[in-house]
N, C-alpha and C. Protein backbone atom coordinates (compact mmCIF):
# COMPACT_ATOMS: atom_id res chain seq x y z
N UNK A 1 -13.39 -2.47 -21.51
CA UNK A 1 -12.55 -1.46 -22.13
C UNK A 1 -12.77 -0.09 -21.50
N UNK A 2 -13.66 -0.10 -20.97
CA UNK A 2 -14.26 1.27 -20.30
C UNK A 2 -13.64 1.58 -19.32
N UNK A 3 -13.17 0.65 -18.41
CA UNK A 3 -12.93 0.58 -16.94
C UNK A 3 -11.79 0.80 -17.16
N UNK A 4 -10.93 0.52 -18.07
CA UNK A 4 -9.48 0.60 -18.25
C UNK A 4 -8.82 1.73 -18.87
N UNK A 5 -9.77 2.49 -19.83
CA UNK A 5 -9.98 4.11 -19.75
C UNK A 5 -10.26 4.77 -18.75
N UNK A 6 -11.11 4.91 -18.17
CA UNK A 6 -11.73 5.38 -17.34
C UNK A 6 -10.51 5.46 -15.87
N UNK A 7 -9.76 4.28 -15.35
CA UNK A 7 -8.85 4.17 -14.94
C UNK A 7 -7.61 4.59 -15.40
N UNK A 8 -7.30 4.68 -16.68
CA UNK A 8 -6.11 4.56 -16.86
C UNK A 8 -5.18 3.65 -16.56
N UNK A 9 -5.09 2.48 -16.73
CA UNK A 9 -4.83 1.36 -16.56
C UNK A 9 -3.79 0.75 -17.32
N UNK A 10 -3.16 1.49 -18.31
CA UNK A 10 -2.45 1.23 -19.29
C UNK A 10 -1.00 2.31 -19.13
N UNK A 11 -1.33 2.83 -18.30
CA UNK A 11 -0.31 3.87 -17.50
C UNK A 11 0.99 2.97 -16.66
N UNK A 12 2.23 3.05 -16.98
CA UNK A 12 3.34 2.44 -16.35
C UNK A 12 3.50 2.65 -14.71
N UNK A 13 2.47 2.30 -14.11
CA UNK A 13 2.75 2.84 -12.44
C UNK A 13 2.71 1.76 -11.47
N UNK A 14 3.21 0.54 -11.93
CA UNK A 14 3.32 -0.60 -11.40
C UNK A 14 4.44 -0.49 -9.84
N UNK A 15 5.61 -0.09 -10.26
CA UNK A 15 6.36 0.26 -9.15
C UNK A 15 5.65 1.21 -7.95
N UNK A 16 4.99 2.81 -8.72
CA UNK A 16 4.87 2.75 -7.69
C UNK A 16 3.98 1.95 -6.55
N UNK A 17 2.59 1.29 -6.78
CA UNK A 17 1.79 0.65 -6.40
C UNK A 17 2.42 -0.26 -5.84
N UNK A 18 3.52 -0.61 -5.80
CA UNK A 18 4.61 -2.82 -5.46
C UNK A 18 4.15 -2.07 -4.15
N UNK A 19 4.73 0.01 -3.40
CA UNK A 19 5.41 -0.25 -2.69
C UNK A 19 3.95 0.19 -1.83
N UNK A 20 3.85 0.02 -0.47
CA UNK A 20 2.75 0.22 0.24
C UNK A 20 1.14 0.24 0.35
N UNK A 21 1.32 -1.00 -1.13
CA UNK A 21 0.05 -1.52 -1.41
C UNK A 21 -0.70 -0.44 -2.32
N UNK A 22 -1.70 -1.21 -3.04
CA UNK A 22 -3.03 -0.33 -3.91
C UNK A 22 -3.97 0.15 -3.26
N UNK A 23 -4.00 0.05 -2.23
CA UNK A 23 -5.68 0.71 -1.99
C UNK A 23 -5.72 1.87 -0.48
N UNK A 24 -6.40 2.65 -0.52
CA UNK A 24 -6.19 3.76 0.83
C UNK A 24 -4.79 4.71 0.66
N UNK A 25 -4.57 4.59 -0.82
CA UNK A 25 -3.48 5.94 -1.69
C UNK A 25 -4.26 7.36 -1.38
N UNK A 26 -3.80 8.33 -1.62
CA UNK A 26 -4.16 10.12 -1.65
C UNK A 26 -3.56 10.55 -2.84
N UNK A 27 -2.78 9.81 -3.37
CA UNK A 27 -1.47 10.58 -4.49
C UNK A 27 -2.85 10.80 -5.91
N UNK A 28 -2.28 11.28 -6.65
CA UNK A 28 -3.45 11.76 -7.72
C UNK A 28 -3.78 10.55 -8.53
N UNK A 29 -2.37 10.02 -8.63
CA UNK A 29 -1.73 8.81 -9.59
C UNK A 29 -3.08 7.58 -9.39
N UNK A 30 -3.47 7.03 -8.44
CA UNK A 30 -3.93 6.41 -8.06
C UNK A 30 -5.61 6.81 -8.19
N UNK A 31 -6.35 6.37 -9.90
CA UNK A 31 -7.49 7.19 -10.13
C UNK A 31 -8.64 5.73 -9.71
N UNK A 32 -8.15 4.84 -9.13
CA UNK A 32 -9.29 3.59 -8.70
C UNK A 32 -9.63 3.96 -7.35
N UNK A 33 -8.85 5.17 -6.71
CA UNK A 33 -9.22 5.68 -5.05
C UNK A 33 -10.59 6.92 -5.05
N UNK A 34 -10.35 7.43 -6.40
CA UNK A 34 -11.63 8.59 -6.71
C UNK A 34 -12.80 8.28 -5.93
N UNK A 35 -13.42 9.12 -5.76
CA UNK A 35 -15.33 9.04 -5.52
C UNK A 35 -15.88 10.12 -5.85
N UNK A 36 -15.36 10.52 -6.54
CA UNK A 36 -16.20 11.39 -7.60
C UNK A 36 -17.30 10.75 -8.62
N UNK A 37 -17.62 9.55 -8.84
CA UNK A 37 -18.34 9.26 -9.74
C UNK A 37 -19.70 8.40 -8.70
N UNK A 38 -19.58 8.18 -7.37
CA UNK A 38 -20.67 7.99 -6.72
C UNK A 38 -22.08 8.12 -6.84
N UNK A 39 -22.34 9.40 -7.05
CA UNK A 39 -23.61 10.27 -7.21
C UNK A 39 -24.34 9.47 -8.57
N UNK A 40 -22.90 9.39 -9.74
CA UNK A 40 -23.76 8.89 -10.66
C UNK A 40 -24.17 7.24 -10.95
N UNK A 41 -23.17 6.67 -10.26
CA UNK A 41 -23.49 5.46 -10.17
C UNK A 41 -24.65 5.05 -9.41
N UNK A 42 -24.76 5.81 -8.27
CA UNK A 42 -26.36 5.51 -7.16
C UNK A 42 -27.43 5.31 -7.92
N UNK A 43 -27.21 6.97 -8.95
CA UNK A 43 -28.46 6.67 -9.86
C UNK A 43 -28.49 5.51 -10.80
N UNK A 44 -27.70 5.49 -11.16
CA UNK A 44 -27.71 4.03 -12.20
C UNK A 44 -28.15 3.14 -11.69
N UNK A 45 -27.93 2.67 -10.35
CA UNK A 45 -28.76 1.43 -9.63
C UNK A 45 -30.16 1.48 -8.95
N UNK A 46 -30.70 2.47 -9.38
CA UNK A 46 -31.95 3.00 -8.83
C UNK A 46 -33.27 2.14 -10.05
């Protein structure tokens, strides 16, 4: 449930994603491209 908050995942943006694939986006829309949360995840696996 987290991941899908955290994503926003429940957001209608299916079209745009059909067109030029999900992954290696820049648009804002696209919050599974972030790396902003890096730093804290490193620590978590420490």
């Amino acid at each position: 449930a987290t991941i899908v908050k955290e994503l926003q995942l429940l957001r209608p943006i299916f079209r745009q994603t059909a067109a030029y694939g999900h992954f290696g986006r820049n648009e804002d829309g696209f919050l599974w491209e972030r790396t902003d949360k890096v730093e804290a995840l490193k620590d978590l696996c420490k």
